[in-house]
C-alpha atoms as a PDB file:
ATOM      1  CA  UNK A   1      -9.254  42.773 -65.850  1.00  0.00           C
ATOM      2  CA  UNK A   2      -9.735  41.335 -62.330  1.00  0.00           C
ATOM      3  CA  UNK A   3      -6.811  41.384 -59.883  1.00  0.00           C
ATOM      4  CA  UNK A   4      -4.951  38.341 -59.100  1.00  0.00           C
ATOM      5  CA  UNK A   5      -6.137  36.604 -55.759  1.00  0.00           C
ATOM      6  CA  UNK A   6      -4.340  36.683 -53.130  1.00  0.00           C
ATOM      7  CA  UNK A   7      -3.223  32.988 -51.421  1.00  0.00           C
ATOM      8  CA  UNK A   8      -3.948  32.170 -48.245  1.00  0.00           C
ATOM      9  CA  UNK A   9      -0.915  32.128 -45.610  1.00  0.00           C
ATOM     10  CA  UNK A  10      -0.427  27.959 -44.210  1.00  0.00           C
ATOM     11  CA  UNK A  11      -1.380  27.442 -40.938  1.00  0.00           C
ATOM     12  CA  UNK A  12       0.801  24.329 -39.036  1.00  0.00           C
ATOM     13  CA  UNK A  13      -0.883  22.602 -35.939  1.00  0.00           C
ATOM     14  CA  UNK A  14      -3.431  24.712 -33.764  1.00  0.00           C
ATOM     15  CA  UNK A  15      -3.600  28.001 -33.069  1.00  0.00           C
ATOM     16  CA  UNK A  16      -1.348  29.031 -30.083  1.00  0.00           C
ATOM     17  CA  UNK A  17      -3.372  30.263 -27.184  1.00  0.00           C
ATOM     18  CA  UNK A  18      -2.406  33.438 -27.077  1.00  0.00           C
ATOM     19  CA  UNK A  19      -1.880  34.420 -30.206  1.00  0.00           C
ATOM     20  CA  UNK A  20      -0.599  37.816 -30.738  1.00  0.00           C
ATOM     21  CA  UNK A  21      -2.174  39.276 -33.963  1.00  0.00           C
ATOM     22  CA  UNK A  22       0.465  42.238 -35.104  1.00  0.00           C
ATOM     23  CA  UNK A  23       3.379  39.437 -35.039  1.00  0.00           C
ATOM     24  CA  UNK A  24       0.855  37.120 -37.117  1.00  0.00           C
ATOM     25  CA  UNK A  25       0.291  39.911 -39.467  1.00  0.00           C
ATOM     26  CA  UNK A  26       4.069  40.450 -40.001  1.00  0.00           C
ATOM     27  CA  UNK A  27       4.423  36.540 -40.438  1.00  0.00           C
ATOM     28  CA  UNK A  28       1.692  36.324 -42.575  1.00  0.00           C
ATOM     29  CA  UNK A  29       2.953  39.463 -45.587  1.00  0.00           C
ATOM     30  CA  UNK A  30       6.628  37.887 -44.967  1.00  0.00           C
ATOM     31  CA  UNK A  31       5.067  34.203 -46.630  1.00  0.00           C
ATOM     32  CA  UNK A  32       2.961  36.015 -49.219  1.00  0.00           C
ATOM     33  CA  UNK A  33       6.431  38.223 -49.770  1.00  0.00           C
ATOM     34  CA  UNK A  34       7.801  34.769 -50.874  1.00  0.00           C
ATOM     35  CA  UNK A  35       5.468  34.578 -53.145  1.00  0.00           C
ATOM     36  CA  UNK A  36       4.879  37.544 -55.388  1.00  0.00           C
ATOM     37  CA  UNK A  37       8.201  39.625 -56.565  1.00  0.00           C
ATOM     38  CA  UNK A  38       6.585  42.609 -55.051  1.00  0.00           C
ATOM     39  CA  UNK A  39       3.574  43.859 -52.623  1.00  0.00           C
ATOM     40  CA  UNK A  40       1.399  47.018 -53.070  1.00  0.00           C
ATOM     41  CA  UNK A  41       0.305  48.703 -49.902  1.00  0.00           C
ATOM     42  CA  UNK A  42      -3.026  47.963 -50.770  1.00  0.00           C
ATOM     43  CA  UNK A  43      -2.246  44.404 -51.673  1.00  0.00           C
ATOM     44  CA  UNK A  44      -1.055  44.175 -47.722  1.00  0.00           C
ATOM     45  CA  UNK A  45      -4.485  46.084 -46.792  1.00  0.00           C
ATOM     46  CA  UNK A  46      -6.532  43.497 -48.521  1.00  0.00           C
ATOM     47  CA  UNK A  47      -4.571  40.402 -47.852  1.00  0.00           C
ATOM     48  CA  UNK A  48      -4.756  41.152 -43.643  1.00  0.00           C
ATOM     49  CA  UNK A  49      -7.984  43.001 -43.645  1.00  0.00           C
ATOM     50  CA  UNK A  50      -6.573  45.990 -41.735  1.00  0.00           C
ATOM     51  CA  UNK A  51      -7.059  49.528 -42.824  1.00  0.00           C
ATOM     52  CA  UNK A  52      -4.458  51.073 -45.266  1.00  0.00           C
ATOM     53  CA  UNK A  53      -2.863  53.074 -41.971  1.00  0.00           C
ATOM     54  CA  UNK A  54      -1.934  49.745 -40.222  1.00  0.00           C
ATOM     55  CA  UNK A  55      -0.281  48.205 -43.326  1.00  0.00           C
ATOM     56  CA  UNK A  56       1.482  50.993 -43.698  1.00  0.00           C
ATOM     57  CA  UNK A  57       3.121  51.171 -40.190  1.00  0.00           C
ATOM     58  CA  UNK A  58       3.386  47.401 -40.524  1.00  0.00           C
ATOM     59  CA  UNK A  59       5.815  48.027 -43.410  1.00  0.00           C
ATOM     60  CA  UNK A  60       7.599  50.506 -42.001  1.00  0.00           C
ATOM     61  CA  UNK A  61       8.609  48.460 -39.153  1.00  0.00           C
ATOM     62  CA  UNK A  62       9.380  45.258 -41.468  1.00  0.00           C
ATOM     63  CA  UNK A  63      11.583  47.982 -43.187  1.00  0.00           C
ATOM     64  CA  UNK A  64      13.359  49.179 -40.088  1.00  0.00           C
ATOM     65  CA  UNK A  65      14.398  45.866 -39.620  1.00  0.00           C
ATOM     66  CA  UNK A  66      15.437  45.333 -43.711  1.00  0.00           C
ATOM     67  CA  UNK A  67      12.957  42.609 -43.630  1.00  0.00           C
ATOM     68  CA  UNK A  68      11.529  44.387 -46.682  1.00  0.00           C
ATOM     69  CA  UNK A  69      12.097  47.473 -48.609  1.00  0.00           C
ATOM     70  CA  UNK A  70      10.223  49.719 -50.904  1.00  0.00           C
ATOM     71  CA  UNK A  71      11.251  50.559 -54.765  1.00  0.00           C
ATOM     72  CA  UNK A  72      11.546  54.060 -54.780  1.00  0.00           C
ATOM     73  CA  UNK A  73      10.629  53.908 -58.588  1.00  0.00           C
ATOM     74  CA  UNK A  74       7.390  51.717 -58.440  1.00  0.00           C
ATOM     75  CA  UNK A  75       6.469  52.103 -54.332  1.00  0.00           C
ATOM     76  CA  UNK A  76       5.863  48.715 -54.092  1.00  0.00           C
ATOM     77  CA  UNK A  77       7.389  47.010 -51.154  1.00  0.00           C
ATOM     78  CA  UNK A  78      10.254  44.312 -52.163  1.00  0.00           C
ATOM     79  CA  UNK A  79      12.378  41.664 -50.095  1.00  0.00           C
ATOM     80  CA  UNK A  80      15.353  43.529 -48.205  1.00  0.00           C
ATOM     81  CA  UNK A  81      18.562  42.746 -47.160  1.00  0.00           C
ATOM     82  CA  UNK A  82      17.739  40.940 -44.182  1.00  0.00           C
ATOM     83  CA  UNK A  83      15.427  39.025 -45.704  1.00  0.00           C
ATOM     84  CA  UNK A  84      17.937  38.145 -48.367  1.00  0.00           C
ATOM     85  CA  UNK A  85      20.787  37.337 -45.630  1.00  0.00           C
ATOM     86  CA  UNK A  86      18.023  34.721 -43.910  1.00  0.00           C
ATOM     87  CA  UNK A  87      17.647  33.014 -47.192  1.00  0.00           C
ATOM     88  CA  UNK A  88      21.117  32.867 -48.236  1.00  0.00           C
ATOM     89  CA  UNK A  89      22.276  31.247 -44.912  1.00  0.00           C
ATOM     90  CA  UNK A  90      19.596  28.761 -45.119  1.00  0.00           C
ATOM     91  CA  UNK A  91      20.569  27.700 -48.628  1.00  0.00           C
ATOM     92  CA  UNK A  92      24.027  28.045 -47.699  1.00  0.00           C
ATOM     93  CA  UNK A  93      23.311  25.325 -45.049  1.00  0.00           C
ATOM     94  CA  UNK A  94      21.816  22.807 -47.210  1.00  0.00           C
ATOM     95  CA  UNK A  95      24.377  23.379 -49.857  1.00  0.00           C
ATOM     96  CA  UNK A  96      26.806  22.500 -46.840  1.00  0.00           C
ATOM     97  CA  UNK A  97      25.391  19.168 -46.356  1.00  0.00           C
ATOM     98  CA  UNK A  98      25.223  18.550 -50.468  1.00  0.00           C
ATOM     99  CA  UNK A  99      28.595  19.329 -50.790  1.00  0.00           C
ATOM    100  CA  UNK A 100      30.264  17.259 -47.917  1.00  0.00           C
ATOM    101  CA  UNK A 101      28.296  14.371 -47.870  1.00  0.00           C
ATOM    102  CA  UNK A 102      30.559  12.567 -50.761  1.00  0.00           C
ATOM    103  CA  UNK A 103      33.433  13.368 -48.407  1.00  0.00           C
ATOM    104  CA  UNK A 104      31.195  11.897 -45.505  1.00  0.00           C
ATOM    105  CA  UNK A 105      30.437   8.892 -47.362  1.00  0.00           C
ATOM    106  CA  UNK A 106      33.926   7.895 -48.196  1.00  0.00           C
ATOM    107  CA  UNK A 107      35.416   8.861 -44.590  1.00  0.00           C
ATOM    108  CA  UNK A 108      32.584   6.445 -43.751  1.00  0.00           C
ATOM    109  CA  UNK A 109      33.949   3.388 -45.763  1.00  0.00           C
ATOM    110  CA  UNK A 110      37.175   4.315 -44.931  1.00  0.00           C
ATOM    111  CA  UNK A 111      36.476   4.067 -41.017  1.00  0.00           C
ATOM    112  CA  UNK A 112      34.145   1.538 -40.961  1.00  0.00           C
ATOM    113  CA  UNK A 113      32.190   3.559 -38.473  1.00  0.00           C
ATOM    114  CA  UNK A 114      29.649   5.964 -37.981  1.00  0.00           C
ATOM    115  CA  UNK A 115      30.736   9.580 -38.861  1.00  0.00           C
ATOM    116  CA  UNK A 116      28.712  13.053 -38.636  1.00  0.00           C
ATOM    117  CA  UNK A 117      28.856  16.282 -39.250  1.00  0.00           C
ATOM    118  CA  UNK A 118      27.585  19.052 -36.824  1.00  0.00           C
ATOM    119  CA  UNK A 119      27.470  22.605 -37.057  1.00  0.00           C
ATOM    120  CA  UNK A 120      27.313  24.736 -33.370  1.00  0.00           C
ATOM    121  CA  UNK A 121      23.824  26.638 -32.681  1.00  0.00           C
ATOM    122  CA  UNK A 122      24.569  28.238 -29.010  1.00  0.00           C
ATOM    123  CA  UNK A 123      25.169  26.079 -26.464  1.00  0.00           C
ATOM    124  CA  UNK A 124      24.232  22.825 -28.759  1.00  0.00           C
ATOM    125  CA  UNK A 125      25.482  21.162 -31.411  1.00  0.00           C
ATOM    126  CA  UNK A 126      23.112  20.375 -34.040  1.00  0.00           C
ATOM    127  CA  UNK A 127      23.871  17.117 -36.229  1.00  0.00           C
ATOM    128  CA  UNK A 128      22.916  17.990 -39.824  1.00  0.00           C
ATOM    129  CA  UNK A 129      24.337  14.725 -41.660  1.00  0.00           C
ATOM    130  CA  UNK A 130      25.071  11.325 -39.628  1.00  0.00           C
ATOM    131  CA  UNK A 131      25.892   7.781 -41.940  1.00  0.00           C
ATOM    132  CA  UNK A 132      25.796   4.858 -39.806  1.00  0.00           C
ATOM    133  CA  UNK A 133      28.616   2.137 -40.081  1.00  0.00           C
ATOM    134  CA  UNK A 134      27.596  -1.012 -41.532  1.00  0.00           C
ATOM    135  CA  UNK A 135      28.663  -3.225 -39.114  1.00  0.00           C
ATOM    136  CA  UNK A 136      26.412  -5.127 -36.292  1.00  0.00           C
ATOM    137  CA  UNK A 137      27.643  -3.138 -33.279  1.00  0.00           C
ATOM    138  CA  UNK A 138      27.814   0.300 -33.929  1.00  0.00           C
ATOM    139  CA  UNK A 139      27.025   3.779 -32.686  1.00  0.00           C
ATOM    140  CA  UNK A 140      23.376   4.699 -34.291  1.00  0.00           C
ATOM    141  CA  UNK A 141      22.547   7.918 -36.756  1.00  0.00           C
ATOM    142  CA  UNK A 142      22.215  10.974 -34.731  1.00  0.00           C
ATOM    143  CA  UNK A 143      20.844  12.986 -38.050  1.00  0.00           C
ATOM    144  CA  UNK A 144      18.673  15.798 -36.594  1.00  0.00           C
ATOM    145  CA  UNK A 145      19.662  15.330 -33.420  1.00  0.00           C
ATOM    146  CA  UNK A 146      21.131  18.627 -30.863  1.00  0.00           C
ATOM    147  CA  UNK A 147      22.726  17.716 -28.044  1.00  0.00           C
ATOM    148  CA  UNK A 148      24.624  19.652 -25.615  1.00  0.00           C
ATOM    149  CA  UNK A 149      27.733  20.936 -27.475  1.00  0.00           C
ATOM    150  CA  UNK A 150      30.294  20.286 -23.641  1.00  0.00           C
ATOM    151  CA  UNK A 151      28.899  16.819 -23.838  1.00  0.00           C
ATOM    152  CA  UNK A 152      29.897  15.978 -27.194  1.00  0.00           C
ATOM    153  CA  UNK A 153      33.662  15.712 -29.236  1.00  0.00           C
ATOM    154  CA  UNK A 154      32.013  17.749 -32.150  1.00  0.00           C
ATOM    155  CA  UNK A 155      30.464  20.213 -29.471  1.00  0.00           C
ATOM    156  CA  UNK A 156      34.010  20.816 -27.601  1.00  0.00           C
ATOM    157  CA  UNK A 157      35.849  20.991 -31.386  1.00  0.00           C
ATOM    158  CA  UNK A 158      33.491  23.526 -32.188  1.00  0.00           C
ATOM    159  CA  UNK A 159      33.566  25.407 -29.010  1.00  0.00           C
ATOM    160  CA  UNK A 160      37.426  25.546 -29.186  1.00  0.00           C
ATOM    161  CA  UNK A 161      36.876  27.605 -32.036  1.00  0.00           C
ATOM    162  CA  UNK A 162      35.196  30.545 -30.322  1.00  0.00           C
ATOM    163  CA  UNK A 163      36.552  33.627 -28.270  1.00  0.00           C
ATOM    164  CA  UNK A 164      36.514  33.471 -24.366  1.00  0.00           C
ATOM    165  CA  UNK A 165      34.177  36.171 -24.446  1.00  0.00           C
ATOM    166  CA  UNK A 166      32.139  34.471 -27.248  1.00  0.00           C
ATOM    167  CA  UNK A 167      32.409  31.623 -24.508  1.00  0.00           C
ATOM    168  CA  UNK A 168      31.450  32.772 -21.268  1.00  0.00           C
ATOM    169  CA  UNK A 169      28.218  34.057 -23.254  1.00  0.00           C
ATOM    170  CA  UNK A 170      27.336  30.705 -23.807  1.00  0.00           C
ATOM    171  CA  UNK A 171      28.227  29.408 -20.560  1.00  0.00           C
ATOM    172  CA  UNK A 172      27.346  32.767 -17.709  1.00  0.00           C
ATOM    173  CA  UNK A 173      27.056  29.539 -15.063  1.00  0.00           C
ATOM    174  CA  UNK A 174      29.747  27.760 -13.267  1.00  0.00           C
ATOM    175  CA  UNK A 175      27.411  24.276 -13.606  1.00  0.00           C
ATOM    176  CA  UNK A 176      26.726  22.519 -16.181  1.00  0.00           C
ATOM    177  CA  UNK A 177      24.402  20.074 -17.274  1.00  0.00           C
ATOM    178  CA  UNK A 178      25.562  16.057 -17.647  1.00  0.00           C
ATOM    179  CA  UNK A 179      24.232  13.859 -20.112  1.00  0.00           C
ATOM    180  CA  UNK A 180      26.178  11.098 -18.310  1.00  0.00           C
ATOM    181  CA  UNK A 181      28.439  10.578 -15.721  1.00  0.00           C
ATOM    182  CA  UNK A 182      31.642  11.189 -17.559  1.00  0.00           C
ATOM    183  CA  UNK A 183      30.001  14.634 -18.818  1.00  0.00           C
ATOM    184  CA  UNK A 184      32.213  18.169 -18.071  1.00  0.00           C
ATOM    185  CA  UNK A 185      30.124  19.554 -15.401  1.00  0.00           C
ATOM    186  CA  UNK A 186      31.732  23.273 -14.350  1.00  0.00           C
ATOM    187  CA  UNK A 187      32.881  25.559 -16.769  1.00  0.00           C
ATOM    188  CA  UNK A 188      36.208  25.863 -15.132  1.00  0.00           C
ATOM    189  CA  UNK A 189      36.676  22.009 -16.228  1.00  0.00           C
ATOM    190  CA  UNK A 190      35.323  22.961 -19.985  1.00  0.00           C
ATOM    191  CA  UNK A 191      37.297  26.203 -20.326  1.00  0.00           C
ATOM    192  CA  UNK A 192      40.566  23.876 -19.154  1.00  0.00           C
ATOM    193  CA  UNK A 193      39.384  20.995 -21.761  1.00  0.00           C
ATOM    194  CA  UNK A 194      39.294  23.355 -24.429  1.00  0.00           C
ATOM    195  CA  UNK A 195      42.692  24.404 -24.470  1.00  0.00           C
ATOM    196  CA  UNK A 196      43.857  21.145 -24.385  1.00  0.00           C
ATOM    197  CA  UNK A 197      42.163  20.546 -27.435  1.00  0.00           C
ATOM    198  CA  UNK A 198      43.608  23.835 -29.499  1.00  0.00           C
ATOM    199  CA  UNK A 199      46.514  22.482 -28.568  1.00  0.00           C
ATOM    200  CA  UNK A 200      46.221  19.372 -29.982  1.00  0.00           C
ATOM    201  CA  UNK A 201      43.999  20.098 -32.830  1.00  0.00           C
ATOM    202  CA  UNK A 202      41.268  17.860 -32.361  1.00  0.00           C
ATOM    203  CA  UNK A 203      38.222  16.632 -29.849  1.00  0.00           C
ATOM    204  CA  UNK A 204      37.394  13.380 -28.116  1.00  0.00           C
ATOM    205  CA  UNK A 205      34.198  12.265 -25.872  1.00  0.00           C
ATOM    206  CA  UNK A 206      35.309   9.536 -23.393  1.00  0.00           C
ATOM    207  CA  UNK A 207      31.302   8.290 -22.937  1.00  0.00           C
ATOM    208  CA  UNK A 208      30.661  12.033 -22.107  1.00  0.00           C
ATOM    209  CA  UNK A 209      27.224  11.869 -24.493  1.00  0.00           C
ATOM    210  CA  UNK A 210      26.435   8.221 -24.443  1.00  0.00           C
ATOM    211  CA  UNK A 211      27.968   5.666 -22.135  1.00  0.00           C
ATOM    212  CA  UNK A 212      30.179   2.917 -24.204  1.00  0.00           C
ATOM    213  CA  UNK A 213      30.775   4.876 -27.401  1.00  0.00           C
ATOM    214  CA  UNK A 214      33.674   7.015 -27.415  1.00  0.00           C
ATOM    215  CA  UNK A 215      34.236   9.724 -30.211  1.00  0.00           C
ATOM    216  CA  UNK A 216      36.597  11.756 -32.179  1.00  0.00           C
ATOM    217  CA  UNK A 217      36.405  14.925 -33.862  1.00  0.00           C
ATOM    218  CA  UNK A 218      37.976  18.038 -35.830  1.00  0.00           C
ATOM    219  CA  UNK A 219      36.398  21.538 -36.734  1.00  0.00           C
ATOM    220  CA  UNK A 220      36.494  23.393 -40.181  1.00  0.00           C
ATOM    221  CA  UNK A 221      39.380  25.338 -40.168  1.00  0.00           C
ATOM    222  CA  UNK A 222      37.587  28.496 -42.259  1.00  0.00           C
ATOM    223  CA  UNK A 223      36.018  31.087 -40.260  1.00  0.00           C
ATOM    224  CA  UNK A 224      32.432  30.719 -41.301  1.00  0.00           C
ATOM    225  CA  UNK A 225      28.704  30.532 -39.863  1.00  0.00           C
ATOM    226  CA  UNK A 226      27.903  28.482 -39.099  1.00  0.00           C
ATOM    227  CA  UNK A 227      30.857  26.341 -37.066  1.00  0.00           C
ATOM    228  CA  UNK A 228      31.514  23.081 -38.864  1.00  0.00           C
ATOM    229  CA  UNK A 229      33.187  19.902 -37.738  1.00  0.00           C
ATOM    230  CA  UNK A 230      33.722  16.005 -38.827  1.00  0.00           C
ATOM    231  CA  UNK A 231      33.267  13.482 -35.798  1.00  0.00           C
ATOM    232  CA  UNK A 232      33.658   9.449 -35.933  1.00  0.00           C
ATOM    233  CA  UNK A 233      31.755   7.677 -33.016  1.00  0.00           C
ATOM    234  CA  UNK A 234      33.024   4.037 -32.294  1.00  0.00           C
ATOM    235  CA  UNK A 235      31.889   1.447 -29.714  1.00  0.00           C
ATOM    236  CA  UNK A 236      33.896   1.778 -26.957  1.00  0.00           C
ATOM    237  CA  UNK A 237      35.522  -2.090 -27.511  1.00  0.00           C
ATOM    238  CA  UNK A 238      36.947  -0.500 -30.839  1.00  0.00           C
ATOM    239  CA  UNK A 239      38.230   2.376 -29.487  1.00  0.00           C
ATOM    240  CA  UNK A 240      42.393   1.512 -28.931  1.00  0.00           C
ATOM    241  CA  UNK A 241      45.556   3.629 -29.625  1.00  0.00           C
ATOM    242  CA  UNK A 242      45.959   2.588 -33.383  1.00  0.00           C
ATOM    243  CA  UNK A 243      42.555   3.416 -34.090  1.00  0.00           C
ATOM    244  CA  UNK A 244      42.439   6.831 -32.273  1.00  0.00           C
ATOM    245  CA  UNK A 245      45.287   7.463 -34.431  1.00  0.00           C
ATOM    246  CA  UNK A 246      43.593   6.795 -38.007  1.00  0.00           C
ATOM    247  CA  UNK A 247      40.161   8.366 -37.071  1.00  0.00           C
ATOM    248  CA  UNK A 248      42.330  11.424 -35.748  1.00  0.00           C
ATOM    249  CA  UNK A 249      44.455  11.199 -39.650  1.00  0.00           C
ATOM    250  CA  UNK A 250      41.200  10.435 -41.820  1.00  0.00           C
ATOM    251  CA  UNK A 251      39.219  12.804 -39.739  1.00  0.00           C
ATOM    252  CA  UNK A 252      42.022  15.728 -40.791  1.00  0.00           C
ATOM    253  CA  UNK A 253      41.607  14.870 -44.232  1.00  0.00           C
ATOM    254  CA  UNK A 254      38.154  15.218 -44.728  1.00  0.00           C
ATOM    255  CA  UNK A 255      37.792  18.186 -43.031  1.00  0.00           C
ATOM    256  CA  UNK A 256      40.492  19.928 -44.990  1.00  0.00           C
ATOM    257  CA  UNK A 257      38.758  18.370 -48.283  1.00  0.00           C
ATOM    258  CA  UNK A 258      35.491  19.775 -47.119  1.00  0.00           C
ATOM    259  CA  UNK A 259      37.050  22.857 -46.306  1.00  0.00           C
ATOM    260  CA  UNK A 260      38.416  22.891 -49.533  1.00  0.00           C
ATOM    261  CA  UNK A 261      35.004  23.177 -51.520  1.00  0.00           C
ATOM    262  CA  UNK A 262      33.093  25.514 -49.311  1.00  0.00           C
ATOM    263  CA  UNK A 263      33.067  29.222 -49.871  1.00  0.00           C
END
C-alpha cells in the first residue's frame, strides 16, 4: 500500500531575499506538524529533501525548544508543550473577543459612542474589537489597529497594570514618541501619569492619539496575558463632566462583566 503524500507547505507573497534555509526547514515541518497527528523521521527526510542526519538534528533542536517532542513508545515526533502553549493563547485570544463582544455591543448602545477593546503587546496597544457609534459625528473603528500604548487611554490603563521594572523595559529612553501634540513625551511625565491613574482607577486621552476626540478607559482587573481593557472614544464637543462620569460608571461595569466570564 503506497504511503500517503505529503502536502506541500503555503508560500505567502515572494520569497524574502535572503532567505535562510534551516529556519525555512523548521517553519516548513512545524505547518506539516499541524497537519498529521504525528511525523516519522523519515517522513521529515522526505518532506525537506535533506538527508536523514539533518532531520534528525532539526528535531532535536525543535525539541530543545518543546516545539515538538518524540513518543517514546512509537518514535514518532509529536506537538510539544510549547507548541501547545502557542496554540492555546491564540485560541484563547479569539475566544476573548467572542466572549466580550455581547458586553461590547451593549456598552455600545448604552454610550452611544464608539467603544473598543485592546489588549497591550509591548510598547503598543493592539485594538482587537472596535464598534463604531451610530451617530453622524463620531470617533471611527480602530479594529486592527496598534498604536502607541503612552498615546492612548487604553494604552496608559494597561500600562498602569505592569511593574516598574516590567516598565522601564518597555520604555529604557527618557523620550518618547508623540502622535500629537498633547502626546506624553518623557517617561518621567508617563511614569507620573500612571500613578495618577492607579489611583483613580481608570485612563483618559485628552487628544493625546487623535486631535478632537477625547477617551476613557479601564483595564481587566484579572491578572492574565494578555492585558485587557474597555475604552469609549467621544468627539471632543461631547466630552463634559456628566458624561466623563457615565462612560467612567458603564465602562466599570463592563469590564467587571467581562472579567466575570473569562478564565
Amino acid at each position: 500500500m503506497n504511503a500517503e503524500p505529503l502536502p506541500s507547505a503555503p508560500e505567502y507573497g515572494a520569497m524574502p531575499q535572503y532567505p535562510i534555509e534551516s529556519v525555512d526547514n523548521a517553519l516548513r515541518v512545524l505547518v506539516l506538524l499541524g497537519q498529521r497527528p504525528q511525523l516519522r523521521l523519515t517522513d521529515v527526510s522526505q518532506y525537506l529533501g535533506v538527508a536523514s542526519s539533518t532531520a534528525h538534528r532539526l528535531l532535536a533542536m525543535l525539541s530543545y525548544r518543546g516545539l515538538v517532542r518524540q513518543n517514546q513508545t512509537t518514535r514518532s515526533y509529536e506537538p510539544g508543550p510549547s507548541l501547545d502553549q502557542l496554540a492555546y493563547g491564540l485560541l484563547r485570544r479569539l475566544d476573548v473577543r467572542s466572549r466580550a463582544r455581547p458586553i461590547l455591543e451593549k456598552l455600545n448602545a448604552e454610550l452611544e459612542e464608539t467603544v473598543h477593546l485592546g489588549r497591550l503587546e509591548g510598547g503598543d496597544v493592539h485594538f482587537i474589537d472596535s464598534i463604531e457609534s451610530t451617530r453622524a459625528l463620531r470617533v471611527v473603528n480602530r479594529l486592527g489597529r496598534s498604536m502607541p500604548a503612552h498615546c492612548t487611554s487604553t494604552g496608559k490603563a494597561l500600562l498602569a497594570t505592569l511593574s516598574e521594572p516590567e516598565l522601564l523595559a518597555v520604555y529604557p529612553d527618557e523620550g518618547l514618541v508623540q502622535l500629537t501634540r498633547y502626546s506624553i513625551g518623557t517617561r518621567t511625565a508617563l511614569i507620573a501619569a500612571l500613578a495618577e491613574i492607579r489611583r483613580r482607577g481608570f485612563a483618559t486621552s485628552q487628544q493625546e492619539s487623535e486631535e478632537g476626540v477625547q477617551s476613557l478607559a479601564v483595564a481587566l482587573r484579572a491578572v492574565r496575558s494578555p492585558r485587557l481593557a474597555l475604552c469609549a472614544s467621544v468627539p471632543i464637543s461631547r466630552m463634559n463632566a456628566s458624561a466623563r462620569k457615565a462612560i467612567r460608571d458603564h465602562l466599570i461595569e463592563a469590564a467587571e462583566a467581562i472579567d466575570a466570564l473569562l478564565p
